[in-house]
C-alpha atoms as a PDB file:
ATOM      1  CA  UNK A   1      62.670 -92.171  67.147  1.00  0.00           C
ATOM      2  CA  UNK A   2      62.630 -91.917  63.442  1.00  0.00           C
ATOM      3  CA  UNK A   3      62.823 -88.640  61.829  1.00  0.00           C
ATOM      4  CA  UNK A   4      59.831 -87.228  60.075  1.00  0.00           C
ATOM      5  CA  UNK A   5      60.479 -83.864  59.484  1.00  0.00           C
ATOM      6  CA  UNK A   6      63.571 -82.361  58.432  1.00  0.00           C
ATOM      7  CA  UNK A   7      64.663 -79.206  60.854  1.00  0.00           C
ATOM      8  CA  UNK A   8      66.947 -77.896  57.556  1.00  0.00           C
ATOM      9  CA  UNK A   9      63.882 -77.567  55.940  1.00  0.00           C
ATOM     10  CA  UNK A  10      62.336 -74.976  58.035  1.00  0.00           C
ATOM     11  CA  UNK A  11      65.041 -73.227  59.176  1.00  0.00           C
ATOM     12  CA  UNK A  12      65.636 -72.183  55.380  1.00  0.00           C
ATOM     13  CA  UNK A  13      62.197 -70.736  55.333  1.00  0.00           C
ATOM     14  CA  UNK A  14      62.956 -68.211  58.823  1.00  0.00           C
ATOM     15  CA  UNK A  15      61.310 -71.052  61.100  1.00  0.00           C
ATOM     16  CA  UNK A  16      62.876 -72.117  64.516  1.00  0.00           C
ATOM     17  CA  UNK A  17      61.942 -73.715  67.182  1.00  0.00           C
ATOM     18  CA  UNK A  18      63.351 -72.567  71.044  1.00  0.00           C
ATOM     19  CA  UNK A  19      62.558 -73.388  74.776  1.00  0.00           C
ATOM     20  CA  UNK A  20      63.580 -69.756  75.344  1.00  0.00           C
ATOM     21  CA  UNK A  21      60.713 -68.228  77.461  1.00  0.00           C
ATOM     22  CA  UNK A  22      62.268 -64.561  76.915  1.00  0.00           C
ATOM     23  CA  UNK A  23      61.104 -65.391  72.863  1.00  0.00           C
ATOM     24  CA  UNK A  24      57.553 -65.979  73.865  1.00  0.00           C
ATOM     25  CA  UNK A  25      55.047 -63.514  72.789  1.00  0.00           C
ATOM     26  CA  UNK A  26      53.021 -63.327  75.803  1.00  0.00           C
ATOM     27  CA  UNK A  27      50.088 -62.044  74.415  1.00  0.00           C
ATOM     28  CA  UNK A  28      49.692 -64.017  71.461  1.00  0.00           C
ATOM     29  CA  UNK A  29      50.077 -67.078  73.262  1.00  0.00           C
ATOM     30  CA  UNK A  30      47.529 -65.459  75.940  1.00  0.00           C
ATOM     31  CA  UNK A  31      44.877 -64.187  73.410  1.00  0.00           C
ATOM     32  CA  UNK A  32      45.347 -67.691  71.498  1.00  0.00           C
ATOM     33  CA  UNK A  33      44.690 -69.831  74.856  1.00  0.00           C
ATOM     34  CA  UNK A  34      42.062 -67.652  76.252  1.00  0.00           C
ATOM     35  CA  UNK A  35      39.646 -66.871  73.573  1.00  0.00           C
ATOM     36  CA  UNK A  36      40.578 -69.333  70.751  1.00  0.00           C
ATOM     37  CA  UNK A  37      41.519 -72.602  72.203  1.00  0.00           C
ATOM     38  CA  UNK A  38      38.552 -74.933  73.391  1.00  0.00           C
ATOM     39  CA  UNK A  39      40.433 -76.040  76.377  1.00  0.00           C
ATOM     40  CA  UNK A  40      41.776 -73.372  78.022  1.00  0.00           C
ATOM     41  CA  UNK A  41      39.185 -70.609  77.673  1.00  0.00           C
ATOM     42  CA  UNK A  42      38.559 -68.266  80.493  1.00  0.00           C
ATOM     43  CA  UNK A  43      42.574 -68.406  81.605  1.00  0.00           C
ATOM     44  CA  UNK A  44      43.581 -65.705  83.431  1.00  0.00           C
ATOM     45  CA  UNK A  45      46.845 -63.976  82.746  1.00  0.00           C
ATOM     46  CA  UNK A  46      48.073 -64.521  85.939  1.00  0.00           C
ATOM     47  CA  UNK A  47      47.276 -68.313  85.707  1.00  0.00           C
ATOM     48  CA  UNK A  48      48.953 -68.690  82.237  1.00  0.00           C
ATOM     49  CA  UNK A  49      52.188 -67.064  83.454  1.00  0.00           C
ATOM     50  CA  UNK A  50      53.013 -68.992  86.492  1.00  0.00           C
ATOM     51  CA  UNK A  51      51.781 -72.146  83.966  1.00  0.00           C
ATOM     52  CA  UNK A  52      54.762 -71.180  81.742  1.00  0.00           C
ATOM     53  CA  UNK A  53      57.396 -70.105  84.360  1.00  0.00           C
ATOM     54  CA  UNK A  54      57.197 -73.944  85.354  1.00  0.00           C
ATOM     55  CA  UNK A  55      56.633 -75.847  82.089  1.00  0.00           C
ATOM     56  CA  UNK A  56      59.422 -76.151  79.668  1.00  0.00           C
ATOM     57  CA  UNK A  57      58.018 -73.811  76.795  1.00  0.00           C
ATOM     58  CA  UNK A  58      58.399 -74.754  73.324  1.00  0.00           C
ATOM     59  CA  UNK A  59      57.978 -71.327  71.233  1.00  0.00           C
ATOM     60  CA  UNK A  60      57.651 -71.651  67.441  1.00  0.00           C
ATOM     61  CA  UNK A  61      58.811 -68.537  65.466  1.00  0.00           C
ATOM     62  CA  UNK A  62      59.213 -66.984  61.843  1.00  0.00           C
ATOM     63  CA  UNK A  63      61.450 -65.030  61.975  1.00  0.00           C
ATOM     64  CA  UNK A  64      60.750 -63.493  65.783  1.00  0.00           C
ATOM     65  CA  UNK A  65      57.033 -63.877  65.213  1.00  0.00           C
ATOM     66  CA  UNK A  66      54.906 -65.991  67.306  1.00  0.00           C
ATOM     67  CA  UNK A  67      54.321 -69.136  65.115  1.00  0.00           C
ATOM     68  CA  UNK A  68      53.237 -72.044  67.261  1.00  0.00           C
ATOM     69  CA  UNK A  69      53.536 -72.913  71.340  1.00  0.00           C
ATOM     70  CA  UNK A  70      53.528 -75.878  73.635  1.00  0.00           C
ATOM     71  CA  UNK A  71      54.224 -76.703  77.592  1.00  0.00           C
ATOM     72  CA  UNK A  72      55.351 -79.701  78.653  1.00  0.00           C
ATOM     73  CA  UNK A  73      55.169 -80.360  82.158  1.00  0.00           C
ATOM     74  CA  UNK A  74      57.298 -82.647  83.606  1.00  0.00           C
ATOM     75  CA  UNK A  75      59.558 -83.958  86.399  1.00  0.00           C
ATOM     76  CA  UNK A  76      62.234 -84.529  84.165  1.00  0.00           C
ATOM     77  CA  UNK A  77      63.152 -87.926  85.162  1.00  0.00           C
ATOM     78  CA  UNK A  78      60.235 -89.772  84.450  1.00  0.00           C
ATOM     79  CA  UNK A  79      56.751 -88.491  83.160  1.00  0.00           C
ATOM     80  CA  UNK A  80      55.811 -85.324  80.648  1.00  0.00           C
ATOM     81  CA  UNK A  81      52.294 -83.646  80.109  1.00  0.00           C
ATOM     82  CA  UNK A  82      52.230 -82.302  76.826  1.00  0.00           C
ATOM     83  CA  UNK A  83      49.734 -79.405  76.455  1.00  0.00           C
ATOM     84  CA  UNK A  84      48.400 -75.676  75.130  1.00  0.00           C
ATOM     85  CA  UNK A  85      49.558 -77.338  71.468  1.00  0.00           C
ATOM     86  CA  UNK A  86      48.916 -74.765  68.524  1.00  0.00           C
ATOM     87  CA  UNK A  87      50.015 -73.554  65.308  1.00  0.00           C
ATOM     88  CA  UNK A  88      48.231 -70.197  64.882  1.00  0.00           C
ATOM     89  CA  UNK A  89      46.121 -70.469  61.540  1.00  0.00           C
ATOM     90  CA  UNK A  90      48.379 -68.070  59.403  1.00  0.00           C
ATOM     91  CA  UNK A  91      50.589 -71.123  59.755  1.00  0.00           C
ATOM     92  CA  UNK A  92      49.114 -74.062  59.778  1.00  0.00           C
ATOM     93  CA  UNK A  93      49.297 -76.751  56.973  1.00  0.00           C
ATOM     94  CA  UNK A  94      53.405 -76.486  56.530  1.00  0.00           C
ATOM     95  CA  UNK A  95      54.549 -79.194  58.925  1.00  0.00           C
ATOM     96  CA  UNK A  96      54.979 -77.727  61.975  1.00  0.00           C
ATOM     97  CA  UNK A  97      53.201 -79.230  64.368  1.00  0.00           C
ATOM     98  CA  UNK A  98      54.618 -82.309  63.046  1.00  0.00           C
ATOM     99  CA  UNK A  99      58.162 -80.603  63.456  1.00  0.00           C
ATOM    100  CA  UNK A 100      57.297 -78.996  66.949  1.00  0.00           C
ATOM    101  CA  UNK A 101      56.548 -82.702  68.073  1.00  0.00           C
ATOM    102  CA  UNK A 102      59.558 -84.030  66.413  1.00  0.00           C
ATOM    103  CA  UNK A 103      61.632 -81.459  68.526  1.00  0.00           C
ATOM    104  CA  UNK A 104      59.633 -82.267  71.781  1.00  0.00           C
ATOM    105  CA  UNK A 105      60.208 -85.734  71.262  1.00  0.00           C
ATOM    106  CA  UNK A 106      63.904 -85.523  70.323  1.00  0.00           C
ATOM    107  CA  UNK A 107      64.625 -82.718  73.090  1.00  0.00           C
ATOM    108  CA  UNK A 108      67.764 -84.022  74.699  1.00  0.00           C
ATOM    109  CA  UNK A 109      66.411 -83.848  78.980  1.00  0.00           C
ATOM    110  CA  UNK A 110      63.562 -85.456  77.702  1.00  0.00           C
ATOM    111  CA  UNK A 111      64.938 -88.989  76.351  1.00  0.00           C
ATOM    112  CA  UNK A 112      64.940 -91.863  79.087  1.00  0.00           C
ATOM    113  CA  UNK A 113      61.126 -90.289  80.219  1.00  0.00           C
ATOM    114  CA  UNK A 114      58.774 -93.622  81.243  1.00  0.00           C
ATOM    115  CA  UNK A 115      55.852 -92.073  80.589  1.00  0.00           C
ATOM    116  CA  UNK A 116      54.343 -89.266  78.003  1.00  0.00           C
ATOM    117  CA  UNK A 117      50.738 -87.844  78.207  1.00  0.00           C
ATOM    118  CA  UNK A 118      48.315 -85.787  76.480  1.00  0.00           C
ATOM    119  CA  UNK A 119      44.718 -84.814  75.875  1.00  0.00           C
ATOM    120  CA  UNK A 120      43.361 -84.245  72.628  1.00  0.00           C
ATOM    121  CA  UNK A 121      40.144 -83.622  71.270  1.00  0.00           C
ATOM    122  CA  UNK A 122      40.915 -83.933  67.034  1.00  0.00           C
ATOM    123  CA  UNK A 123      44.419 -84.500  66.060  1.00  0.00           C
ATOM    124  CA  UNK A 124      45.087 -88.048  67.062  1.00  0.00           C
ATOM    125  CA  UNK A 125      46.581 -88.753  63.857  1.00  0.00           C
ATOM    126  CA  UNK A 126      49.504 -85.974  64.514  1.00  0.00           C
ATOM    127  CA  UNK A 127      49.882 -87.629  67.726  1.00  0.00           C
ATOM    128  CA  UNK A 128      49.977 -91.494  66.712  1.00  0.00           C
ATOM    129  CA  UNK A 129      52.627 -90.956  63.992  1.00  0.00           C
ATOM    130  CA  UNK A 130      54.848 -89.910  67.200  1.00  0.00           C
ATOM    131  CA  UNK A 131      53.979 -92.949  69.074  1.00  0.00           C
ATOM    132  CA  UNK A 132      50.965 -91.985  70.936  1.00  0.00           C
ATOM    133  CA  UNK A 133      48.326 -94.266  71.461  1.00  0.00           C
ATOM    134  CA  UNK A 134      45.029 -94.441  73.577  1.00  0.00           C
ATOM    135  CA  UNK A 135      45.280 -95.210  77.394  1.00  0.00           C
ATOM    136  CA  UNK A 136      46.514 -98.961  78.008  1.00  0.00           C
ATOM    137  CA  UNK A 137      44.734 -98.892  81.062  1.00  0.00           C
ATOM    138  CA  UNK A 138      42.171 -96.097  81.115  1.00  0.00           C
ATOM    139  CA  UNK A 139      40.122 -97.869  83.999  1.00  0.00           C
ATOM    140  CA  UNK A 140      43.875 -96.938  86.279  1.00  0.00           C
ATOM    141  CA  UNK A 141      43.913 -93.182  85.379  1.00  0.00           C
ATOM    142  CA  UNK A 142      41.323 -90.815  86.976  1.00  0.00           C
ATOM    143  CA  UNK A 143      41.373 -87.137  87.080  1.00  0.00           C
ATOM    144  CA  UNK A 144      39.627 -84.212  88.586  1.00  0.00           C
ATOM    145  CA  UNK A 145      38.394 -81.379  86.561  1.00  0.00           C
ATOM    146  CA  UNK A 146      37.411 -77.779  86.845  1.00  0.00           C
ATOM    147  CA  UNK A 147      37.332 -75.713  83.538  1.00  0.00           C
ATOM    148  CA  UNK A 148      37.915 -72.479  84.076  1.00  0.00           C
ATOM    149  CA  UNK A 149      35.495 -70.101  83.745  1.00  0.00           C
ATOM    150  CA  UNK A 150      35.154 -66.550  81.910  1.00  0.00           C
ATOM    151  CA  UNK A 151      33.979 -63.847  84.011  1.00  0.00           C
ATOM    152  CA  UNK A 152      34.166 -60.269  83.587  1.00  0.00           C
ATOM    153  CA  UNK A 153      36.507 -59.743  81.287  1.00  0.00           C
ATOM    154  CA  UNK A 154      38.520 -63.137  82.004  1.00  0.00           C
ATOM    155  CA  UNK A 155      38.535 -62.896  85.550  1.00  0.00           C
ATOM    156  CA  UNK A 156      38.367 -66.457  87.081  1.00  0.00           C
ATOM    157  CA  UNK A 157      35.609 -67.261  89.337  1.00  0.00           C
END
């Protein structure tokens, strides 16, 4: 994969970029999902934890500030499920989503994967400069989907 963002770059400006789960701000990455995101509102806490304790994590930071997060789910061997994608807005417009993608991409147990997914609703053009493209063969994929739902203070229904 060619490299689009330079990792030097950022790390001279306090930016890095870990799979460390002990980094992860919990509840910034909770508040974020559950009241800010479009596609995971209505997450419990519960829900989101176990979701992280069996994703690889990809935490960005300044400094040890929450900067940025991803999951990607995976088997390790042949597919990955990239999802919750965000820069929070104090730090968007720099790069990094480009560079958190980069990093994804490059991660080392992640090269020889057949298959990469995601959903997006607006940022295919982050997406397709990384080699993402709309489903070959959408009429062979099929889903089932239950959104969550916010009760009571975000308990799930």
């Amino acid at each position: 994969m060619k490299v689009i963002i330079n990792d030097k770059a950022f790390i001279e400006k306090g930016f890095s970029i870990s799979t460390d789960k002990s980094l992860i701000d919990f509840e910034t990455v909770y508040n974020y999902l559950a009241n800010d995101s479009y596609w995971a509102q209505g997450i419990t806490a519960d829900r989101l934890k176990k979701a992280i304790e069996h994703s690889i994590c990809f935490g960005v930071y300044h400094g040890k500030k929450q900067a940025g997060f991803t999951r990607v789910v995976t088997d390790m061997a042949t597919f990955g499920y990239i999802c919750d994608v965000f820069i929070l807005p104090d730090y968007r417009r720099l790069g990094l989503s480009k560079w958190l993608m980069q990093t994804i991409r490059q991660y080392h147990e992640f090269q020889g994967l057949r298959r990469w997914s995601l959903a997006t609703l607006d940022a295919h053009g982050l997406y397709e400069q990384f080699g993402f493209k709309e489903l070959s063969k959408p009429q062979n994929w099929m889903e089932i989907f239950t959104p969550y739902q916010k009760i009571n203070q975000g308990e799930e229904k």
